[in-house]
Protein backbone atom coordinates (compact mmCIF):
# COMPACT_ATOMS: atom_id res chain seq x y z
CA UNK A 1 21.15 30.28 -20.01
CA UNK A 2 20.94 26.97 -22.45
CA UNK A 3 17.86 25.18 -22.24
CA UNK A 4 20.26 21.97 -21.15
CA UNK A 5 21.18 23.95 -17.91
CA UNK A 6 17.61 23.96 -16.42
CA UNK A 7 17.18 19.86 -17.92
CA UNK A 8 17.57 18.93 -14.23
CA UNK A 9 14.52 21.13 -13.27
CA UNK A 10 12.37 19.09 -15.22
CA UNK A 11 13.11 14.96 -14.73
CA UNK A 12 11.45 13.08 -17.32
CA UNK A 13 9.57 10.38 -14.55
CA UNK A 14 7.89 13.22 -13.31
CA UNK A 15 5.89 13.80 -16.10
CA UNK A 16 5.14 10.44 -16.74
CA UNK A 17 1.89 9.33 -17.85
CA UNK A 18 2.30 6.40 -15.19
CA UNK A 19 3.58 8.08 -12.61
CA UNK A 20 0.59 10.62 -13.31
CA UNK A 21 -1.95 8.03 -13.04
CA UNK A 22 -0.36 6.48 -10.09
CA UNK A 23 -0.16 10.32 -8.64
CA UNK A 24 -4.05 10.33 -8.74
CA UNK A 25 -4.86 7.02 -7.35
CA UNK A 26 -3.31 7.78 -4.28
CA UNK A 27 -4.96 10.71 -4.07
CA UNK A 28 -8.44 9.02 -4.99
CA UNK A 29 -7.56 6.47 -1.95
CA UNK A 30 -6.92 9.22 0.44
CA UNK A 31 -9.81 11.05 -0.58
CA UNK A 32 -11.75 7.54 -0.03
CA UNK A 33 -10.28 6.87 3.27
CA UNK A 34 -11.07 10.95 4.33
CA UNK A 35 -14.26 11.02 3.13
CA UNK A 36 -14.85 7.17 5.37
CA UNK A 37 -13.77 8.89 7.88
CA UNK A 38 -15.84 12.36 7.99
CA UNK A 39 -18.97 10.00 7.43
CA UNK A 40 -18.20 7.72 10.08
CA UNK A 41 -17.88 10.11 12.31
CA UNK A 42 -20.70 12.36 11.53
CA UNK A 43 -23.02 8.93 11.66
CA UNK A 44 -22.02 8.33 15.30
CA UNK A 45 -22.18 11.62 16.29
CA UNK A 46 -18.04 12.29 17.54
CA UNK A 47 -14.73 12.14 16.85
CA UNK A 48 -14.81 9.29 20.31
CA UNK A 49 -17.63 7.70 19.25
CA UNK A 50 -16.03 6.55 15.57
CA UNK A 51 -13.00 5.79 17.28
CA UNK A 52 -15.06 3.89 20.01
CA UNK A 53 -16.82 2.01 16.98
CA UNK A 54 -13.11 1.37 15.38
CA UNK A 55 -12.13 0.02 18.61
CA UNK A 56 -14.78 -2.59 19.15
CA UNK A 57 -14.78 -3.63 15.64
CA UNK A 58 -11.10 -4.45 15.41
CA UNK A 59 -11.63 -8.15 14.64
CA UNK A 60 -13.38 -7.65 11.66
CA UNK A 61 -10.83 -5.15 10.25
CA UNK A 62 -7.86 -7.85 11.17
CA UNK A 63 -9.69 -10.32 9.50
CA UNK A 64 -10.43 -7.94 6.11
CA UNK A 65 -6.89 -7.39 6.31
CA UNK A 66 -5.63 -10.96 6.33
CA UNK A 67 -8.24 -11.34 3.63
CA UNK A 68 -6.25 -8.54 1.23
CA UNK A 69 -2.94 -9.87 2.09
CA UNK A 70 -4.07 -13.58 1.16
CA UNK A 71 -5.24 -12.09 -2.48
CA UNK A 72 -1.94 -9.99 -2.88
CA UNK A 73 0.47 -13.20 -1.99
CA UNK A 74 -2.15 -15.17 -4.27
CA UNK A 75 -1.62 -12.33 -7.78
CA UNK A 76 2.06 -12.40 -6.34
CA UNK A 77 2.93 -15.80 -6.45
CA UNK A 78 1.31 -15.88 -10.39
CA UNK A 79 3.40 -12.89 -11.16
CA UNK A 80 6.68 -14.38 -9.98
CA UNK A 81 5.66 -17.99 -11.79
CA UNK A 82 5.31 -15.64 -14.83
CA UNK A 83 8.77 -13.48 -13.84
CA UNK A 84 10.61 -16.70 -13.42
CA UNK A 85 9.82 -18.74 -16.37
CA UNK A 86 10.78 -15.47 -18.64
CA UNK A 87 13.61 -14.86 -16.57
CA UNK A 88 15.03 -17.47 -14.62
CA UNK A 89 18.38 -16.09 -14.31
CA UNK A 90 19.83 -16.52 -10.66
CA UNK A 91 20.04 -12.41 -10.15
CA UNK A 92 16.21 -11.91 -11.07
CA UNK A 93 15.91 -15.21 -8.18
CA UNK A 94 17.72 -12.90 -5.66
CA UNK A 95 15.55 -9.72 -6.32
CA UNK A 96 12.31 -11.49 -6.11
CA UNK A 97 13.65 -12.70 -2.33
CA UNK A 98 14.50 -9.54 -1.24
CA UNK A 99 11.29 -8.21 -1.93
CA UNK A 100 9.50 -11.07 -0.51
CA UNK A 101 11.71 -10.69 2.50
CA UNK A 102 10.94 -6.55 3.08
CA UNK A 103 7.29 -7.41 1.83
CA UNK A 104 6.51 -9.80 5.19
CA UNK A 105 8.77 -8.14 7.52
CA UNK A 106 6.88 -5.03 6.66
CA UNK A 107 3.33 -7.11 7.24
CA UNK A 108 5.04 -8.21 10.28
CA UNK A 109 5.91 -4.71 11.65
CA UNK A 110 2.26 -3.01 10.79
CA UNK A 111 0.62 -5.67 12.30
CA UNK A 112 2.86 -6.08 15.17
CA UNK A 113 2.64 -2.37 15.77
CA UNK A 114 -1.33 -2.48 15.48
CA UNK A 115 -1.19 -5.20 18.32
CA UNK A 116 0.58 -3.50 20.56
CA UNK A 117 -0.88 0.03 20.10
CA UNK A 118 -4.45 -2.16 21.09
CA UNK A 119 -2.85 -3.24 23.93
């Protein structure tokens, strides 16, 4: 077979250097988030305990979180000043507000799910 028929086999975004380093931060942040985890729970002895502990320290986790999404709306709201005064075409207007629309309806859904799974 031609070397063109397997081309598909191999897409050219999947051997990215981007999409590479992108591939291992989101492994690093897992590996973060696992290895919280395993510590957490061997500090307070069980699986119950560190979920106890997660429980009763809920507050400060919702507050941490309101704290991240404050700083991303802050960095996004400088990159769309930036995106908009090099391209302030109506279609680039249009894409920015859909994302900003999924963007809080997603915030809205995680933390509307988190409420209601803590009852």
């Amino acid at each position: 077979m031609a070397a063109s028929a397997w081309a598909w086999l191999r897409p050219a975004w999947l051997f990215n250097r981007r999409v590479a380093l992108v591939l291992l931060w989101v492994l690093a942040v897992a590996g973060i988030a696992v290895g919280v985890n395993v510590a957490g729970i061997h500090v307070v002895g069980s699986v119950d305990g560190w979920d106890r502990w997660l429980r009763e320290h809920s507050a400060h986790f919702f507050v941490w979180r309101l704290l991240l999404y404050a700083a991303t709306a802050y960095g996004w709201l400088w990159m769309r000043r930036r995106l908009r005064a090099r391209e302030p075409s109506a279609e680039t207007h249009q894409r920015l507000l859909r994302v900003e629309i999924a963007a809080v309806v997603t915030l809205v859904l995680l933390e509307g799910s988190q409420l209601l799974r803590s009852g």
